[in-house]
Protein backbone atom coordinates (compact mmCIF):
# COMPACT_ATOMS: atom_id res chain seq x y z
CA UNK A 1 -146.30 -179.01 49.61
CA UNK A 2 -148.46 -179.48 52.53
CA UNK A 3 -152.03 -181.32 52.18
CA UNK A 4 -153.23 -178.60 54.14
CA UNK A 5 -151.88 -174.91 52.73
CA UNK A 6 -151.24 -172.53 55.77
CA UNK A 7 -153.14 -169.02 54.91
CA UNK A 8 -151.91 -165.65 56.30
CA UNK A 9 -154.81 -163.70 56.16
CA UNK A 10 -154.33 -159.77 56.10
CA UNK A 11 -156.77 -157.26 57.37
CA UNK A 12 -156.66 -154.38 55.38
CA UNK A 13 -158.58 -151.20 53.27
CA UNK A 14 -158.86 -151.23 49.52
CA UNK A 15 -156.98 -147.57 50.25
CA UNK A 16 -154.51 -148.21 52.73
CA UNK A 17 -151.19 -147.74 51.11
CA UNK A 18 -149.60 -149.68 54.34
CA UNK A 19 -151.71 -152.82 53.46
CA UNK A 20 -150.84 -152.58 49.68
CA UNK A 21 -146.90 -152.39 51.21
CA UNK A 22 -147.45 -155.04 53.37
CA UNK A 23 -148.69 -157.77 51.15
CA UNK A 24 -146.08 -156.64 48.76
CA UNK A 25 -143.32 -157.64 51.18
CA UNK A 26 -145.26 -161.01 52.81
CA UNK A 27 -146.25 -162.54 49.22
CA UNK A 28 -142.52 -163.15 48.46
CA UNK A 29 -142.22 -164.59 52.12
CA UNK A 30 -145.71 -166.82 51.79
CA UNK A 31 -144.46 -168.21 48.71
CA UNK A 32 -140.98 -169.30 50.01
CA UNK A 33 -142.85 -171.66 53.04
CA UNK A 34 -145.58 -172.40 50.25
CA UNK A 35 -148.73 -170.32 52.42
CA UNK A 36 -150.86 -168.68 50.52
CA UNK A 37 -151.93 -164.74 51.44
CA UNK A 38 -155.62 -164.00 51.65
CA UNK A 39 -157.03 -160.39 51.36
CA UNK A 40 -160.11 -159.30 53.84
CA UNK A 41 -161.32 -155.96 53.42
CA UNK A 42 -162.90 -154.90 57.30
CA UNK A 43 -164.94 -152.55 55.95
CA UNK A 44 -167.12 -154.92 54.48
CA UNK A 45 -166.86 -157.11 57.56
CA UNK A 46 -168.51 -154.68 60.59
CA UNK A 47 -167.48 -156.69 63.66
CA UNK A 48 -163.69 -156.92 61.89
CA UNK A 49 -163.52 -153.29 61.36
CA UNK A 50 -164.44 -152.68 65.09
CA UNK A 51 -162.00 -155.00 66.73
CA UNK A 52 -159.26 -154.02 64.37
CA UNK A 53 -159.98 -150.62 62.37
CA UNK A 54 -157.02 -148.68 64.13
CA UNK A 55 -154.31 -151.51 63.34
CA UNK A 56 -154.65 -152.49 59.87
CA UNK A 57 -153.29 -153.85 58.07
CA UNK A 58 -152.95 -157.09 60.67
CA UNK A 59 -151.37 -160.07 59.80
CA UNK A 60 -153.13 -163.29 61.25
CA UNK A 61 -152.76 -167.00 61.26
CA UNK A 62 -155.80 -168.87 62.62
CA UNK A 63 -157.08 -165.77 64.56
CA UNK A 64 -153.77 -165.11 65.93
CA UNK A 65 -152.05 -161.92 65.34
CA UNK A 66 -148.89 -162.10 63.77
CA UNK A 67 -148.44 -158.58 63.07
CA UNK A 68 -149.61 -155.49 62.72
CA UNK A 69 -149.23 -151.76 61.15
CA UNK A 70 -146.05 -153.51 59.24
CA UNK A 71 -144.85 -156.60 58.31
CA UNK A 72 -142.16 -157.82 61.34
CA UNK A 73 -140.17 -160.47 58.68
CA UNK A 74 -138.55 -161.79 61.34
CA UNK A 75 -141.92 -162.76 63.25
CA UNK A 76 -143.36 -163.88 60.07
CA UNK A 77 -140.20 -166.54 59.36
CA UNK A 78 -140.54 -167.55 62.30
CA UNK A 79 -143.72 -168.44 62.84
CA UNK A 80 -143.35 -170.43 59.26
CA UNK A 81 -140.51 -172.00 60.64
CA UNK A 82 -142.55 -173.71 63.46
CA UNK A 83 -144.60 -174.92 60.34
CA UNK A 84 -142.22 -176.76 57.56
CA UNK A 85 -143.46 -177.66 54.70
CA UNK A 86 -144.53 -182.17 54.43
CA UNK A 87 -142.91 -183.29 51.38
């Protein structure tokens, strides 16, 4: 594993059945390249929720979007791709 674990992070609502669908399909996918998935709700995060309310969920890597309104798998594996894993 990597000394430094790559993090998707996923904007999303507690009650946004597309953001419960989407981390269901990129956990699998995080765990395979060894990133970990981290949950942020924007509505507890104001200037989140205005940039991104009509998109969620979004998937992002440093700030960048990755994806958004569904998970694109083959976006996702190959953005991990550019990343391998150190031994």
């Amino acid at each position: 594993m990597s000394a430094r674990a790559r993090t998707f992070t996923v904007l999303s609502r507690q009650w946004c059945h597309l953001c419960h669908e989407l981390v269901d399909a990129l956990e699998p996918i995080a765990r395979r390249y060894g990133w970990r998935v981290e949950l942020v709700d924007i509505e507890r995060e104001p200037e989140l929720e205005a940039r991104w309310d009509e998109l969620i969920p979004v998937v992002l890597v440093d700030g960048v979007e990755i994806c958004h309104h569904r998970l694109d798998m083959d976006a996702v594996h190959a953005f991990c791709g550019a990343f391998p894993i150190d031994s």
